[in-house]
Protein backbone atom coordinates (compact mmCIF):
# COMPACT_ATOMS: atom_id res chain seq x y z
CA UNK A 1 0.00 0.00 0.00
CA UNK A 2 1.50 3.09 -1.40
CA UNK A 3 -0.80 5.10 0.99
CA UNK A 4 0.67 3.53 3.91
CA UNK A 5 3.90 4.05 3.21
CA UNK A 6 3.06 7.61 2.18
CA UNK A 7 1.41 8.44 5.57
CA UNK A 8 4.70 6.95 7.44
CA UNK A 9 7.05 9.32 5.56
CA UNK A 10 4.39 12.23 5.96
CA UNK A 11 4.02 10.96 9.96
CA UNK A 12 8.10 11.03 10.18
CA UNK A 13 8.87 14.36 8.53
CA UNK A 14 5.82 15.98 10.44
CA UNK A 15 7.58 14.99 13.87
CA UNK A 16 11.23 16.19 12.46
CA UNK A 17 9.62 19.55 11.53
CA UNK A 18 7.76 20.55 14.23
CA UNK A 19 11.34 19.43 16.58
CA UNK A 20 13.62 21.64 14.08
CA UNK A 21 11.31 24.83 13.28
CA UNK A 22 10.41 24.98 16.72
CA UNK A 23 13.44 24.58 18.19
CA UNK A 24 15.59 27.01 15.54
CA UNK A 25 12.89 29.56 16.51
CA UNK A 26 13.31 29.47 20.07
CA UNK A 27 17.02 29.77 19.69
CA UNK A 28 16.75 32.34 17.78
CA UNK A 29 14.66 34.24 19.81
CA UNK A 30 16.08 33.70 23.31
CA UNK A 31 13.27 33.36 25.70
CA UNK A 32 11.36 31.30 28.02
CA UNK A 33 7.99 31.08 26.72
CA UNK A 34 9.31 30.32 22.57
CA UNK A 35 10.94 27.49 24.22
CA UNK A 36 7.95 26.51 26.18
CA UNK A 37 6.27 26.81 22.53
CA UNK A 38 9.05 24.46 21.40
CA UNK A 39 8.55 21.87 23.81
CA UNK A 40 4.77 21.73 23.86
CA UNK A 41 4.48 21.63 19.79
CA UNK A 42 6.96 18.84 19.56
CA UNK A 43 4.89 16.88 22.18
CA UNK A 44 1.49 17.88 20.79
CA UNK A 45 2.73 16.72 17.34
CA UNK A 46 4.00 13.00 18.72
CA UNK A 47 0.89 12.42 20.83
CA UNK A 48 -1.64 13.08 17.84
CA UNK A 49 0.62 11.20 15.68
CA UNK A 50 0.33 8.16 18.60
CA UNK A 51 -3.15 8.62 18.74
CA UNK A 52 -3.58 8.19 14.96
CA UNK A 53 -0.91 5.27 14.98
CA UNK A 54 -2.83 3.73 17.35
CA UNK A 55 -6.20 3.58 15.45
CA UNK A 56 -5.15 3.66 12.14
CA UNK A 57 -1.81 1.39 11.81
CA UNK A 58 -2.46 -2.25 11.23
CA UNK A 59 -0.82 -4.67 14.76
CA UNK A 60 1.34 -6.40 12.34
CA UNK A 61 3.17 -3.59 11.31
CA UNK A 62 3.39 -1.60 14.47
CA UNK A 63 7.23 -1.56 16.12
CA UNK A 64 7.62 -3.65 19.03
CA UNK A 65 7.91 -0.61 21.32
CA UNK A 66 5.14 1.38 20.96
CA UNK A 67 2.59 -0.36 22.80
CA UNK A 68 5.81 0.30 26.18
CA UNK A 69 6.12 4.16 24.55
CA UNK A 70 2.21 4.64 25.28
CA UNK A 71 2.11 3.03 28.42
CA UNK A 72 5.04 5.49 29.51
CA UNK A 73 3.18 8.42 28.05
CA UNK A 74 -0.09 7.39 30.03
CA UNK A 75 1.73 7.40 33.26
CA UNK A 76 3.85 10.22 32.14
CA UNK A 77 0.66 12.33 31.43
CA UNK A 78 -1.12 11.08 34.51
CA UNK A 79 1.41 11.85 36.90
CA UNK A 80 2.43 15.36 35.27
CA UNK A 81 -1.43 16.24 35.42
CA UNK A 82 -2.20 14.84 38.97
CA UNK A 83 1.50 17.44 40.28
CA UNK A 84 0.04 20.18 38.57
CA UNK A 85 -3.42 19.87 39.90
CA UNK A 86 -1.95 19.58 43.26
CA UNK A 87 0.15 22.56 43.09
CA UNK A 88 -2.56 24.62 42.02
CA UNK A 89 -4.77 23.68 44.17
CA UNK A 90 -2.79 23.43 46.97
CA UNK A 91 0.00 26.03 47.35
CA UNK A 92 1.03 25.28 50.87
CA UNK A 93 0.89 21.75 50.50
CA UNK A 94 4.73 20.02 52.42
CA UNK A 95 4.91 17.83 49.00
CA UNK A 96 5.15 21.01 47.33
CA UNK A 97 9.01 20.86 46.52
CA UNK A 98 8.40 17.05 46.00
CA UNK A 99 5.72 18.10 43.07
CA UNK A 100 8.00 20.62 41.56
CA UNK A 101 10.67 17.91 41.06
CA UNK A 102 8.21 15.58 39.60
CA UNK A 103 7.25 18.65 37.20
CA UNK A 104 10.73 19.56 36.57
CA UNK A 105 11.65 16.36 35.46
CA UNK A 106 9.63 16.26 33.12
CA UNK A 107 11.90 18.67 30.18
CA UNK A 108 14.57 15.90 30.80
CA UNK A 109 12.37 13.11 30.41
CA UNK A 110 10.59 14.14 27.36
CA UNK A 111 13.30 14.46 24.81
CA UNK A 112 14.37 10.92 25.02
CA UNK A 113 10.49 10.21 24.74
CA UNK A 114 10.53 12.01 21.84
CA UNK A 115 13.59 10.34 20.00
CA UNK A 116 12.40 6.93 21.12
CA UNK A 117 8.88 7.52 19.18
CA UNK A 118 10.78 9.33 16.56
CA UNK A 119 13.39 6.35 16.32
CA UNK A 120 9.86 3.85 16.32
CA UNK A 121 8.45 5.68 13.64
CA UNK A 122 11.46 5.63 11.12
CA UNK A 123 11.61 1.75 11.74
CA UNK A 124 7.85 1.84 10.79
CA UNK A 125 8.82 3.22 7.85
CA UNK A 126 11.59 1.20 6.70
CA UNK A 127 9.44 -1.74 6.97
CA UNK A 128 6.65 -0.20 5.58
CA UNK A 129 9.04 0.44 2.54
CA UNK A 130 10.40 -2.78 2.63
CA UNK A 131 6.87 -4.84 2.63
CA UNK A 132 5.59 -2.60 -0.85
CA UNK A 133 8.76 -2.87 -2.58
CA UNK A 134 8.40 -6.64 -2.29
CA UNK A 135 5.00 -6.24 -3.01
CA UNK A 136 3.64 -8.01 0.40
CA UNK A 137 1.15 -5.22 1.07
């Protein structure tokens, strides 16, 4: 399927783009909330394009480490959510500087998230490739 492989390579350059425009962008301009920009877009951009790879792409052809990558990202999202929540409601709360380590983890985490599902996705690809060349799907 020539579609397939088609939505892979669209899928792959979408993530690289919205890392390297970002990114260039916030270095370029210097300041905290471009890079906040940065960070969310590149996130926003890998979650949808889980979300789709998750309905749309057939088991068979899914990477081995995906179905680990979304359990991390549930828990990842869950936890992140459940420290924010609690620091805004709750700003004298003793687990406060606790939270804010959880939270501030979280820009050091997320960039190896990111690679890994980039790194699944070009894998995806090359098989993808690999199956229409030889005609399989």
């Amino acid at each position: 399927m020539k579609e397939l492989l088609l939505a892979k390579r669209i899928d792959l350059w979408l993530q690289v783009l919205a890392l390297l425009i970002p990114v260039a962008w916030a270095i370029a301009r210097q300041d905290f909330f471009t890079s906040l920009l940065a960070y969310l877009t590149v996130g926003s951009v890998q979650v949808l394009s889980c979300i789709v790879n998750k309905i749309g792409l057939d088991k068979k052809l899914r990477h081995n480490g995906r179905s680990k990558y979304e359990k991390l990202l549930v828990a990842v999202l869950l936890i992140e959510g459940i420290a924010l929540l609690w620091l805004w409601l709750d700003d004298y709360s003793s687990l406060r500087s606790i939270l804010q380590v959880v939270l501030g983890a979280l820009p050091f985490v997320s960039p190896f998230m990111a690679i890994w599902y980039m790194a699944m996705t070009k894998e995806e690809l090359v098989m993808v490739r690999r199956l229409v060349e030889r005609r399989v799907i």
